[in-house]
Every structure is written in structure tokens, then in C-alpha cells.
N, C-alpha and C. Protein backbone atom coordinates (compact mmCIF):
# COMPACT_ATOMS: atom_id res chain seq x y z
N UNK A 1 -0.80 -27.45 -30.04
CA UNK A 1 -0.02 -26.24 -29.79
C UNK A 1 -0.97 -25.08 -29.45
N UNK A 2 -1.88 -24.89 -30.08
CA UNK A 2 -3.05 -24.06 -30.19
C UNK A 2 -3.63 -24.08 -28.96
N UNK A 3 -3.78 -25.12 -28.50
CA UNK A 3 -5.12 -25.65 -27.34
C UNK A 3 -4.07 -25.22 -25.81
N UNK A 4 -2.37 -25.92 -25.51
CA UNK A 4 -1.56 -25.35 -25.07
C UNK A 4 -1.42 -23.85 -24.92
N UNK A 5 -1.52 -23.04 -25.55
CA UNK A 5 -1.17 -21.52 -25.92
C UNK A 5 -2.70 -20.73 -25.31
N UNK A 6 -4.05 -21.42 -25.64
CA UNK A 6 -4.75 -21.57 -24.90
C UNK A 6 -5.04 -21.22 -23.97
N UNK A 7 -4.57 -22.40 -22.98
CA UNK A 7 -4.75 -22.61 -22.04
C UNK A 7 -3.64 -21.95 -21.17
N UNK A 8 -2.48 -21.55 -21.62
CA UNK A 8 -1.75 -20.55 -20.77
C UNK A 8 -2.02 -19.23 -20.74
N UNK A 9 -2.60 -18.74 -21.63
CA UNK A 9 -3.59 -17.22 -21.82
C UNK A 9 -4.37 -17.18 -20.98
N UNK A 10 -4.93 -17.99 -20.68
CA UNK A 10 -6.69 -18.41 -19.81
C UNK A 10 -6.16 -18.52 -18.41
N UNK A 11 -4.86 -18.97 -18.56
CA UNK A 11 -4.30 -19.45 -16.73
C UNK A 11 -3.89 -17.73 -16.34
N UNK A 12 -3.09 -17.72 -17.37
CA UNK A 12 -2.19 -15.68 -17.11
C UNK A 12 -3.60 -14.88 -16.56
N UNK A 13 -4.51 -15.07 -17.36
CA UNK A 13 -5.44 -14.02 -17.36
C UNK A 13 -6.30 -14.55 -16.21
N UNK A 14 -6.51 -15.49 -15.34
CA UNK A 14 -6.92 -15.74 -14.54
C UNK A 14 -6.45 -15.22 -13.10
N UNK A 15 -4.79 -15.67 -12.99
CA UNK A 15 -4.50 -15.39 -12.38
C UNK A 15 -4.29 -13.93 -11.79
N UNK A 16 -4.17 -13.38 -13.15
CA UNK A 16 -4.18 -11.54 -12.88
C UNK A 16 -5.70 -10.95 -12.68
N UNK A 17 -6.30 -11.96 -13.02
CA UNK A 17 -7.54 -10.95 -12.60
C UNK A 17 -8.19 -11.50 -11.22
N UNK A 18 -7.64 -12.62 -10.68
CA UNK A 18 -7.68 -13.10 -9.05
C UNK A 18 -7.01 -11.86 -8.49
N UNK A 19 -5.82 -11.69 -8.87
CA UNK A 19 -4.79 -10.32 -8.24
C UNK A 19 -5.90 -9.33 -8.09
N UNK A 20 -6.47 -8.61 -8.94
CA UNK A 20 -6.84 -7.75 -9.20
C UNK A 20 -8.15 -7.24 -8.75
N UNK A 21 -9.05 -8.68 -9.10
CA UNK A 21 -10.38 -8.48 -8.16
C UNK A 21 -10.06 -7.39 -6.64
N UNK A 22 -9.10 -8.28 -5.75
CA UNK A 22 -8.34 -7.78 -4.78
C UNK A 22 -7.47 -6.72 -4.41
N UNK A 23 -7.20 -5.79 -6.04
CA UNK A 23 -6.55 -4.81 -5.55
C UNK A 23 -6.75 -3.72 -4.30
N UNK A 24 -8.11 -3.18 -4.91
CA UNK A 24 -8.26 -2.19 -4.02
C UNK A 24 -8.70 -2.74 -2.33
N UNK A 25 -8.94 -4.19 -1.93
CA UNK A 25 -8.92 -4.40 -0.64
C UNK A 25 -7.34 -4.39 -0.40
N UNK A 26 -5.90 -4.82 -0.93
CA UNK A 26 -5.05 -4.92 -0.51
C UNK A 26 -4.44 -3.49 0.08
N UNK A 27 -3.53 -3.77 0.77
CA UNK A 27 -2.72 -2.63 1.90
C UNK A 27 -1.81 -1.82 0.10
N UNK A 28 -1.96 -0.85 0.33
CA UNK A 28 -0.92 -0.25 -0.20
C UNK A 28 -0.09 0.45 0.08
N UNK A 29 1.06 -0.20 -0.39
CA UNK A 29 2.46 0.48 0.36
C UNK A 29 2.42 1.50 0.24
N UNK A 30 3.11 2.46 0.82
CA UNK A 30 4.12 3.41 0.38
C UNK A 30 5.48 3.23 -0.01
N UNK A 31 6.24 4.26 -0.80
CA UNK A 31 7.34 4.03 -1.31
C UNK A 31 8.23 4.38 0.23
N UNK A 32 8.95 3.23 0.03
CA UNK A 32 9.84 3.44 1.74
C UNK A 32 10.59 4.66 1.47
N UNK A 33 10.45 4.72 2.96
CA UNK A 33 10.96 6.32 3.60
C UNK A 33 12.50 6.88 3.30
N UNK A 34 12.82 8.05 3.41
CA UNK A 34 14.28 8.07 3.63
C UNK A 34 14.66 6.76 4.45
N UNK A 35 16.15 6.83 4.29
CA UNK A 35 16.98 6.12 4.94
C UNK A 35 17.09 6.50 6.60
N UNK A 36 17.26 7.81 6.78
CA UNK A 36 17.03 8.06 8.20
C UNK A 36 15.76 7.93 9.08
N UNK A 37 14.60 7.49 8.13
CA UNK A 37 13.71 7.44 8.99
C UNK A 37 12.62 5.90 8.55
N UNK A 38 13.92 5.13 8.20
CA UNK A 38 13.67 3.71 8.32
C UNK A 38 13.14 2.82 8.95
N UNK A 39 14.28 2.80 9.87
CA UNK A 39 13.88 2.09 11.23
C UNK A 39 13.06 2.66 12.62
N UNK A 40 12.93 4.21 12.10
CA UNK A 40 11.69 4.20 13.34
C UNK A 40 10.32 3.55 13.78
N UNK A 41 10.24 3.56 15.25
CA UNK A 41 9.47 2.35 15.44
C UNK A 41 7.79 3.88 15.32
N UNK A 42 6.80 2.90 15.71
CA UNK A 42 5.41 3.35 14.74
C UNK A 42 5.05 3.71 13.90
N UNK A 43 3.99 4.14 13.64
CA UNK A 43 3.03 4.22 12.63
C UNK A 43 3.59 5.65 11.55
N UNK A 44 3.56 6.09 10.35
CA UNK A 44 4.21 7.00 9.59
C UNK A 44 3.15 7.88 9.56
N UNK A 45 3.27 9.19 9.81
CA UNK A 45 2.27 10.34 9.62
C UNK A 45 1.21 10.18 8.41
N UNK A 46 1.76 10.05 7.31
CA UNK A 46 0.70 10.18 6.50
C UNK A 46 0.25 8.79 5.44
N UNK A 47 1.51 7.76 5.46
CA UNK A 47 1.32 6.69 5.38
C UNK A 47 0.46 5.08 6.22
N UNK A 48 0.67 4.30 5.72
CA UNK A 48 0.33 3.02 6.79
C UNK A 48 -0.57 2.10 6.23
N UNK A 49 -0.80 1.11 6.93
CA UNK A 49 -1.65 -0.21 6.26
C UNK A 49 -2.88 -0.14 7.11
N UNK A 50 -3.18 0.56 7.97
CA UNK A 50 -4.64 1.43 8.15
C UNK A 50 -5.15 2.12 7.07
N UNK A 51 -4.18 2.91 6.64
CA UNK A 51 -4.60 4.19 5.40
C UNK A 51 -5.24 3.42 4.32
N UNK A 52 -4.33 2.33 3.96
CA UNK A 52 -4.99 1.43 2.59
C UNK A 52 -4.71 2.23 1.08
N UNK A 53 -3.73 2.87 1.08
CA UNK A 53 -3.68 4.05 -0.01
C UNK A 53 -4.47 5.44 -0.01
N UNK A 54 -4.29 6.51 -0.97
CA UNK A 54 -4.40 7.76 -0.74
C UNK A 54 -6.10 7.43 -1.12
N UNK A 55 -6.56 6.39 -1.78
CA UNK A 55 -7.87 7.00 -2.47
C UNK A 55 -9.10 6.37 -1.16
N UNK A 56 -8.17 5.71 0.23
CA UNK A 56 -9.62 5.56 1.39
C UNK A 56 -10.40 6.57 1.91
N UNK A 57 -9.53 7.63 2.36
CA UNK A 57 -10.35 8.44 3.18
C UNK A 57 -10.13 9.27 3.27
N UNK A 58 -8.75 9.79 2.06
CA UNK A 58 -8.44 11.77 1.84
C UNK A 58 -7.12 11.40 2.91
N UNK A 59 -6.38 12.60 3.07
CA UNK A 59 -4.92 12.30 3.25
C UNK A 59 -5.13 12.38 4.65
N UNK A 60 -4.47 11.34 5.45
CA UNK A 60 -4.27 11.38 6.55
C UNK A 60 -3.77 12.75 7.61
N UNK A 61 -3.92 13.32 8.28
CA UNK A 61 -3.34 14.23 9.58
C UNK A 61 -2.14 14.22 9.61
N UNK A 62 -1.43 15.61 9.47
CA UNK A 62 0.05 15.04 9.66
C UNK A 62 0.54 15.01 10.87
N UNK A 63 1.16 14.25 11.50
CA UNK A 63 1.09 14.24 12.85
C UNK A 63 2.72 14.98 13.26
N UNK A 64 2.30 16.12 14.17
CA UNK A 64 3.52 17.25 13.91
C UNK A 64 4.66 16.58 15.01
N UNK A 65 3.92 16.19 15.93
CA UNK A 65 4.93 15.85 17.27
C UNK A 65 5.69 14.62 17.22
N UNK A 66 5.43 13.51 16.07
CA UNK A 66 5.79 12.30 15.57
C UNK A 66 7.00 12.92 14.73
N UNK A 67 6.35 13.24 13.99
CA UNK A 67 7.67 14.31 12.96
C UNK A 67 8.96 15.06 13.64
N UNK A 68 8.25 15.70 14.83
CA UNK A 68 9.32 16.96 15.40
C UNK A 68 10.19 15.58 16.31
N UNK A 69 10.00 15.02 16.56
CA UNK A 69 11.03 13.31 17.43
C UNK A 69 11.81 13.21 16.68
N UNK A 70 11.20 12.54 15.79
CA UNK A 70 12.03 11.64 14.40
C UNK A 70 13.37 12.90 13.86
N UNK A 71 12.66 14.00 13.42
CA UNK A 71 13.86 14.80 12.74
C UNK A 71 14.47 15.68 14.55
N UNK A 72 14.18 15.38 15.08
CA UNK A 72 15.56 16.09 16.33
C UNK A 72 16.26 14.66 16.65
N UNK A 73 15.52 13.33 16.69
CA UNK A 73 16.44 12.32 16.66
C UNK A 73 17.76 12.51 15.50
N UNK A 74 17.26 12.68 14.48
CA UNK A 74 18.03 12.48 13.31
C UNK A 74 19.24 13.80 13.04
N UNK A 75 18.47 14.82 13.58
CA UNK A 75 19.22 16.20 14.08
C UNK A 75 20.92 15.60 15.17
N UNK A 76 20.11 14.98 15.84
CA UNK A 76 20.74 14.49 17.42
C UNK A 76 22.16 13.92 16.96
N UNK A 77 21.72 12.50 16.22
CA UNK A 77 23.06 11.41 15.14
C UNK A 77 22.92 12.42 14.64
N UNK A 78 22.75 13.42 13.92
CA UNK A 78 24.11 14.02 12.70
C UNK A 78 25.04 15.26 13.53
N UNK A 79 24.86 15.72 14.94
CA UNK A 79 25.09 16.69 15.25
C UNK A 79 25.01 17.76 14.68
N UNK A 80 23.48 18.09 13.96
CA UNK A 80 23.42 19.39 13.46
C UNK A 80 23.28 20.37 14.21
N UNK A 81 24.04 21.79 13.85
CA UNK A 81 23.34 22.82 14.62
C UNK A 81 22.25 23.47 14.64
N UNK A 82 22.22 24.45 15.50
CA UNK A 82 20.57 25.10 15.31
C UNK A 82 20.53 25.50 13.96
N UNK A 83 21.03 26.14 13.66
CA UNK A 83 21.22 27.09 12.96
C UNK A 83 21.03 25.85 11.15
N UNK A 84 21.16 24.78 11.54
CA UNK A 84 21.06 24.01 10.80
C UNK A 84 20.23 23.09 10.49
N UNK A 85 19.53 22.81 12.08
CA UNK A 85 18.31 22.37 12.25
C UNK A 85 17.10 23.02 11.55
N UNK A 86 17.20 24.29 12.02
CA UNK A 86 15.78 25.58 11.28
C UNK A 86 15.83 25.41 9.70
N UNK A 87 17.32 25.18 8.93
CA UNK A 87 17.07 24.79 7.74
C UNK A 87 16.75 23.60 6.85
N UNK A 88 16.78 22.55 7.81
CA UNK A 88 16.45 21.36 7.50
C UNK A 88 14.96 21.40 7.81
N UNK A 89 14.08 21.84 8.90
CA UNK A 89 12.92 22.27 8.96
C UNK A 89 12.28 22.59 7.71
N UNK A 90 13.04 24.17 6.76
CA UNK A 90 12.16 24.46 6.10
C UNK A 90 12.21 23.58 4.53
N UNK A 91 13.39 23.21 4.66
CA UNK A 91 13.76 21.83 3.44
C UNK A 91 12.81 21.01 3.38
N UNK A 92 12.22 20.56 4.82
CA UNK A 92 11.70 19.12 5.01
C UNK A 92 9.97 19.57 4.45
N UNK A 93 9.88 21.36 4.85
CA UNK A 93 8.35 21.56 4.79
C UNK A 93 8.20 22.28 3.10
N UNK A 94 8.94 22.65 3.25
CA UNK A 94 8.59 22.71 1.08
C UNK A 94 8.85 21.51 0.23
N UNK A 95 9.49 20.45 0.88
CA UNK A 95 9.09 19.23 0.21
C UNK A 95 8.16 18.58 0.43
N UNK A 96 7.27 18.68 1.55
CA UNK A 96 6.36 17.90 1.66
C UNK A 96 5.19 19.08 0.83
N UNK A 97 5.20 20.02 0.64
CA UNK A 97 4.19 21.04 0.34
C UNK A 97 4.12 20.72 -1.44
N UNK A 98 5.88 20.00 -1.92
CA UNK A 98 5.54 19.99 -3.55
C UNK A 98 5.22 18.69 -3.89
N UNK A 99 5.23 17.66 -2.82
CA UNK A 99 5.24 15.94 -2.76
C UNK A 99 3.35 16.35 -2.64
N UNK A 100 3.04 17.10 -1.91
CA UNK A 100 1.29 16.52 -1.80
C UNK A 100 0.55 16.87 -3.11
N UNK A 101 0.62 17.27 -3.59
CA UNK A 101 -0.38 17.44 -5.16
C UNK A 101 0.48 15.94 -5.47
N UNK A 102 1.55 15.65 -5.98
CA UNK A 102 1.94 13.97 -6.51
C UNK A 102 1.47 12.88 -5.84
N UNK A 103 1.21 12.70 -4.88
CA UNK A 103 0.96 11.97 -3.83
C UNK A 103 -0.81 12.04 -4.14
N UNK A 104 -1.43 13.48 -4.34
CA UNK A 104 -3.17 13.13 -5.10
C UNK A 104 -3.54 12.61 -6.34
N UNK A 105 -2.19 12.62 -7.10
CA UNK A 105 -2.35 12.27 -8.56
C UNK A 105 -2.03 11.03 -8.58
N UNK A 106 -1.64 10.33 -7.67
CA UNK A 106 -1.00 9.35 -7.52
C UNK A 106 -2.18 8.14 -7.27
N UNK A 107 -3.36 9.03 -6.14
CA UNK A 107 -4.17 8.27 -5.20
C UNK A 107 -5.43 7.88 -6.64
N UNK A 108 -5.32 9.31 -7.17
CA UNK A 108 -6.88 9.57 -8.77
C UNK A 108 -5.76 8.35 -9.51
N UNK A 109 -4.92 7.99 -9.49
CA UNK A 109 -4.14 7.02 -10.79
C UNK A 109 -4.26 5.59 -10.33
N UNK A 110 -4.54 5.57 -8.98
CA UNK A 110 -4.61 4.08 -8.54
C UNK A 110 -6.38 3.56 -8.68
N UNK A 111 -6.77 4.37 -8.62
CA UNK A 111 -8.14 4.69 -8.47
C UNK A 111 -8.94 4.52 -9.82
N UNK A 112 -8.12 5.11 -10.95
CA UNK A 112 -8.70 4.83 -12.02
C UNK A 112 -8.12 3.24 -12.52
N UNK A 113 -6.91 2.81 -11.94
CA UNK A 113 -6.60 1.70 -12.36
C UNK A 113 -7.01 0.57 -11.84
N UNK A 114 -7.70 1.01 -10.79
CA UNK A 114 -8.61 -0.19 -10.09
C UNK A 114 -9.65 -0.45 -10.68
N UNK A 115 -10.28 0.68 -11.47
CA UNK A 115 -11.83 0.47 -12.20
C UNK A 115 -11.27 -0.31 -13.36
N UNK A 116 -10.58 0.08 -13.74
CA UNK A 116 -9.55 -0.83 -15.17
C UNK A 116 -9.55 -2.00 -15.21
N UNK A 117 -8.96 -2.39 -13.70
CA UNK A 117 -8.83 -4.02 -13.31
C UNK A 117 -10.39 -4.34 -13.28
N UNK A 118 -11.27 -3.89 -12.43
CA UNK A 118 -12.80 -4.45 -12.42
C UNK A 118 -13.33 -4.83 -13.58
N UNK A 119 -13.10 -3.49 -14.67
CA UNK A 119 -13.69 -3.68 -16.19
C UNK A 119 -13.26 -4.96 -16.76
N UNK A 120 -12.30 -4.92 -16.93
CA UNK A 120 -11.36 -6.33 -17.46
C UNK A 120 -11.29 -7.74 -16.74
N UNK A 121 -11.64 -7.56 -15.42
CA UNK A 121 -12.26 -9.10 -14.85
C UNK A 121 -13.71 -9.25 -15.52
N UNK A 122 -14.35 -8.24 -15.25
CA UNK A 122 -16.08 -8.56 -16.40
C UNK A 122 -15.70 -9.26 -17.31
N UNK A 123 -15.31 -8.24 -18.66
CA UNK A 123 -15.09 -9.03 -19.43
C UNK A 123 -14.57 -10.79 -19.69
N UNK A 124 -13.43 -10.46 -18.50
CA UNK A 124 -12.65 -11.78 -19.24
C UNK A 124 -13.63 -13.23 -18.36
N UNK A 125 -14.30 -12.67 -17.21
CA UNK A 125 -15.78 -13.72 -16.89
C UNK A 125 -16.69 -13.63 -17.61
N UNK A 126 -16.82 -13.25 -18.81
CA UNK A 126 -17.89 -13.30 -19.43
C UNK A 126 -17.84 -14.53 -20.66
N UNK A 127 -16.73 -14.69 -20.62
CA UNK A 127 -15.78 -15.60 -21.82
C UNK A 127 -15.92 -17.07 -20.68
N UNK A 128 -16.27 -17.01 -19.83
CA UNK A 128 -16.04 -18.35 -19.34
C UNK A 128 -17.07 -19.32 -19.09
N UNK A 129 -17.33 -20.70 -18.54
CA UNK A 129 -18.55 -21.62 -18.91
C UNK A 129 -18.62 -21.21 -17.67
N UNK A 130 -20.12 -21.49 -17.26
CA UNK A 130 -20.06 -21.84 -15.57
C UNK A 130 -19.34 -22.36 -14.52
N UNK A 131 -18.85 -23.64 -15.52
CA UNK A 131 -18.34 -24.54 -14.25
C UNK A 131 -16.83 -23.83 -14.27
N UNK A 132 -16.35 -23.15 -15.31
CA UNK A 132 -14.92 -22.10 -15.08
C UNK A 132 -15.21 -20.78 -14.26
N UNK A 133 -16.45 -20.30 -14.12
CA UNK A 133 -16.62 -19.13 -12.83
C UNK A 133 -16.82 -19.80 -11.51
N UNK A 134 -17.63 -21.16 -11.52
CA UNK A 134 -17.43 -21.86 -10.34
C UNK A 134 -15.62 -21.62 -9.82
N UNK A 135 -15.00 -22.76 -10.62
CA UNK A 135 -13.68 -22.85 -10.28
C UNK A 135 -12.94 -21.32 -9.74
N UNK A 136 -12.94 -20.12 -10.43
CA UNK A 136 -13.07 -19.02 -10.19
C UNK A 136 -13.36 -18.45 -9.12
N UNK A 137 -14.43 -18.65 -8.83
CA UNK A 137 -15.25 -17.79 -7.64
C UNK A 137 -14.25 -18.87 -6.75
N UNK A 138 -14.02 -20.56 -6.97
CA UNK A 138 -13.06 -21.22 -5.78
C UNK A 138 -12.05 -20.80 -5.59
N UNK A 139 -10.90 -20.16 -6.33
CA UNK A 139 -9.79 -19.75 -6.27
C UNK A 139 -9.97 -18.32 -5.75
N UNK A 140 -11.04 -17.65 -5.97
CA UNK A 140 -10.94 -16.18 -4.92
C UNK A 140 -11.35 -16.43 -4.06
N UNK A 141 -12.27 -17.25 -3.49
CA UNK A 141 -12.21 -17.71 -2.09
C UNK A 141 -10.78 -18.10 -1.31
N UNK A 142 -10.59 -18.81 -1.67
CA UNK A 142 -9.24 -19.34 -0.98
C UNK A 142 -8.06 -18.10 -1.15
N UNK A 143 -8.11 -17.55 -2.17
CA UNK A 143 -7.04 -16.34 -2.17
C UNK A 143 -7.75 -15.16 -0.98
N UNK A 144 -8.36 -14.72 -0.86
CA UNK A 144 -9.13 -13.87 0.33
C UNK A 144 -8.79 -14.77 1.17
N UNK A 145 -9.02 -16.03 1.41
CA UNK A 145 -8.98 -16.60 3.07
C UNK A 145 -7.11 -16.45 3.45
N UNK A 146 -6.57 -16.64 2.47
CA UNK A 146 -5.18 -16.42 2.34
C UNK A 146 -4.81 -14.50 3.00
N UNK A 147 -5.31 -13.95 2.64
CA UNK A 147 -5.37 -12.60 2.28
C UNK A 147 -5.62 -12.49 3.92
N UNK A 148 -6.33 -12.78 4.34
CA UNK A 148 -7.15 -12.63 5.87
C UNK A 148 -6.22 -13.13 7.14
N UNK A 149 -5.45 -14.09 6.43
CA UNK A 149 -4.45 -15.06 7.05
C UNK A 149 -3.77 -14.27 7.59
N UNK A 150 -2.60 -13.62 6.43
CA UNK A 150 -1.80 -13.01 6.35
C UNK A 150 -2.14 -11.61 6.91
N UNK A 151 -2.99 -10.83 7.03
CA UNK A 151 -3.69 -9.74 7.58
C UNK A 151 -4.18 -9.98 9.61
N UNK A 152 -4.14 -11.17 9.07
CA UNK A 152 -3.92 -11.31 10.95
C UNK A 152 -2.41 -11.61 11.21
N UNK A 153 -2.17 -12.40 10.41
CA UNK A 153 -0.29 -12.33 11.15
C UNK A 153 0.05 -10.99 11.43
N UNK A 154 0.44 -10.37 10.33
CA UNK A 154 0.43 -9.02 10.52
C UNK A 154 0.18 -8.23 11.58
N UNK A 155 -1.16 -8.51 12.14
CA UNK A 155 -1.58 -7.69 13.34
C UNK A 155 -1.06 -7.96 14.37
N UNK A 156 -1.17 -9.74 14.72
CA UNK A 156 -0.52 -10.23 15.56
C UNK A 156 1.26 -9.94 15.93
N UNK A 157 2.02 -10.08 14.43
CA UNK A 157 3.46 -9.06 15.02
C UNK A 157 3.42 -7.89 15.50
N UNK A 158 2.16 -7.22 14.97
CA UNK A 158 2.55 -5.97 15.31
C UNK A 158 2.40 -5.60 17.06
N UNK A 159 1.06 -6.24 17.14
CA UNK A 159 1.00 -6.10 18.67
C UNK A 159 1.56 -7.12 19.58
N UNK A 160 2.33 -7.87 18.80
CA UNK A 160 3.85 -8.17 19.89
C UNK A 160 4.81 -7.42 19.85
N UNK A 161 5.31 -6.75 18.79
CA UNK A 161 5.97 -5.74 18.65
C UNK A 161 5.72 -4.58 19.92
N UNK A 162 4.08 -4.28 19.75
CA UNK A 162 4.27 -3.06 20.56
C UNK A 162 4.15 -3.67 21.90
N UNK A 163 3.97 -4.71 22.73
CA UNK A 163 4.37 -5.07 23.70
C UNK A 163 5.66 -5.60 24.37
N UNK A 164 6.41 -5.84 23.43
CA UNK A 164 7.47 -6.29 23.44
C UNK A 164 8.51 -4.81 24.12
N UNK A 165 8.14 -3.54 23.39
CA UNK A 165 8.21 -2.37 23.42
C UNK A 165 7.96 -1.52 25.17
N UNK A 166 6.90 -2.10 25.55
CA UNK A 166 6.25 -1.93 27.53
C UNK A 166 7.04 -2.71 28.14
């Protein structure tokens, strides 16, 4: 029972710290967009799987003319008026003005929880024989080649996507 109980501790904790090794190379989402600005096609101003989360390279550019499309599209389907438009403008820009400090605390919180995950893979390889970091180091191999896989599919839809698009 003991040796069982074991050995499922040792598998859990393996497996999460395979996850984890890998966090900070993985894409990090963003929390999906409004509903109205779902299905627009490219890349999101301050989001994306270029960006890699807030803690790569400081907050992305906001890109004004991507923005000013999207909300006169969305202006367009709701038939807002001007007069209604200019206030949805300043709605849209004091929320993004009280969202960016959360959005930095957010990037310092992923950031410290990545060192978390590193600390705690040490440790829990330090508990293991050789031939269990062998096996180890085999299973993050193959999870990265997996990782790489899937990181080219990815690319590959996308730039059928955007040709599909010409």
C-alpha cells in the first residue's frame, strides 16, 4: 500500500514538474476578449503568442488603428451614434488605463511563480537516483519535441489562415 502511494506521489510530482520545467517557454494566453471582439481576424494589440506573457519584453504597443477598425466595426453592428460612439471611446480608454497596473501585477505574479516551479523541480530532482533523472531528462525531451510539434502546427494554420485571407 505504502510502496503504491509511493509511487503515485513520485508519478504526480513528476509529471507537474515536466509541466513546469516548461512553463515559462509555453505561450501564455490571455483571458479571451470581449465577446465583440472575438472573432476578429489578427493579431490583438497588446496580447498574442509572440508576446509569451506580460513578463517577455514589457507591454506590447498599443496598436491605435487595429483598435479604431475593430470598435467602428462593432460601432457599425450596433448602430451606435456619434454621440455614442465618443462615449464608448472614453469607456473603452479608462478601462484600459485601470486594467494596465493588473495586467503588471499579473506579469510580477507569473514571474514569481515560475521561480517557484524551478525551486521545486530542484528539489524534487534531488530526491531521485540517476537512472530516475535519466528517465526524466527522457520524458522532457520528448515533451519539448511535443511542444515544438505543436508550435509549428500552430504556425503552419496560421499562415494558411493568412493566405487563405489574399
Amino acid at each position: 500500500m505504502r510502496k503504491m502511494l509511493l509511487t503515485a506521489v513520485c508519478a504526480a510530482v513528476v509529471v507537474m514538474g515536466s509541466v513546469s520545467v516548461n512553463a515559462d517557454e509555453r505561450e501564455m494566453l490571455p483571458p479571451p476578449p470581449p465577446e465583440h471582439e472575438m472573432f476578429q481576424p489578427g493579431p490583438r494589440p497588446e496580447f498574442g503568442p509572440e508576446r509569451r506573457g506580460p513578463r517577455a519584453h514589457g507591454p506590447k504597443k498599443f496598436d491605435k488603428e487595429m483598435h479604431k477598425k475593430m470598435a467602428d466595426k462593432f460601432a457599425k453592428d450596433l448602430g451606435l451614434t456619434d454621440e455614442q460612439i465618443a462615449k464608448a471611446d472614453e469607456i473603452r480608454k479608462k478601462g484600459r488605463e485601470k486594467i494596465k497596473p493588473l495586467m503588471e501585477q499579473m506579469g510580477e505574479l507569473r514571474s514569481k511563480a515560475d521561480e517557484l516551479r524551478k525551486e521545486n523541480m530542484k528539489e524534487f530532482e534531488a530526491i531521485l537516483t540517476p537512472e530516475q533523472k535519466a528517465r526524466l531528462e527522457e520524458m522532457k525531451a520528448r515533451h519539448e519535441e511535443m511542444r515544438k510539434h505543436k508550435k509549428e502546427e500552430r504556425k503552419l494554420r496560421k499562415e494558411k489562415a493568412e493566405a487563405d485571407k489574399k
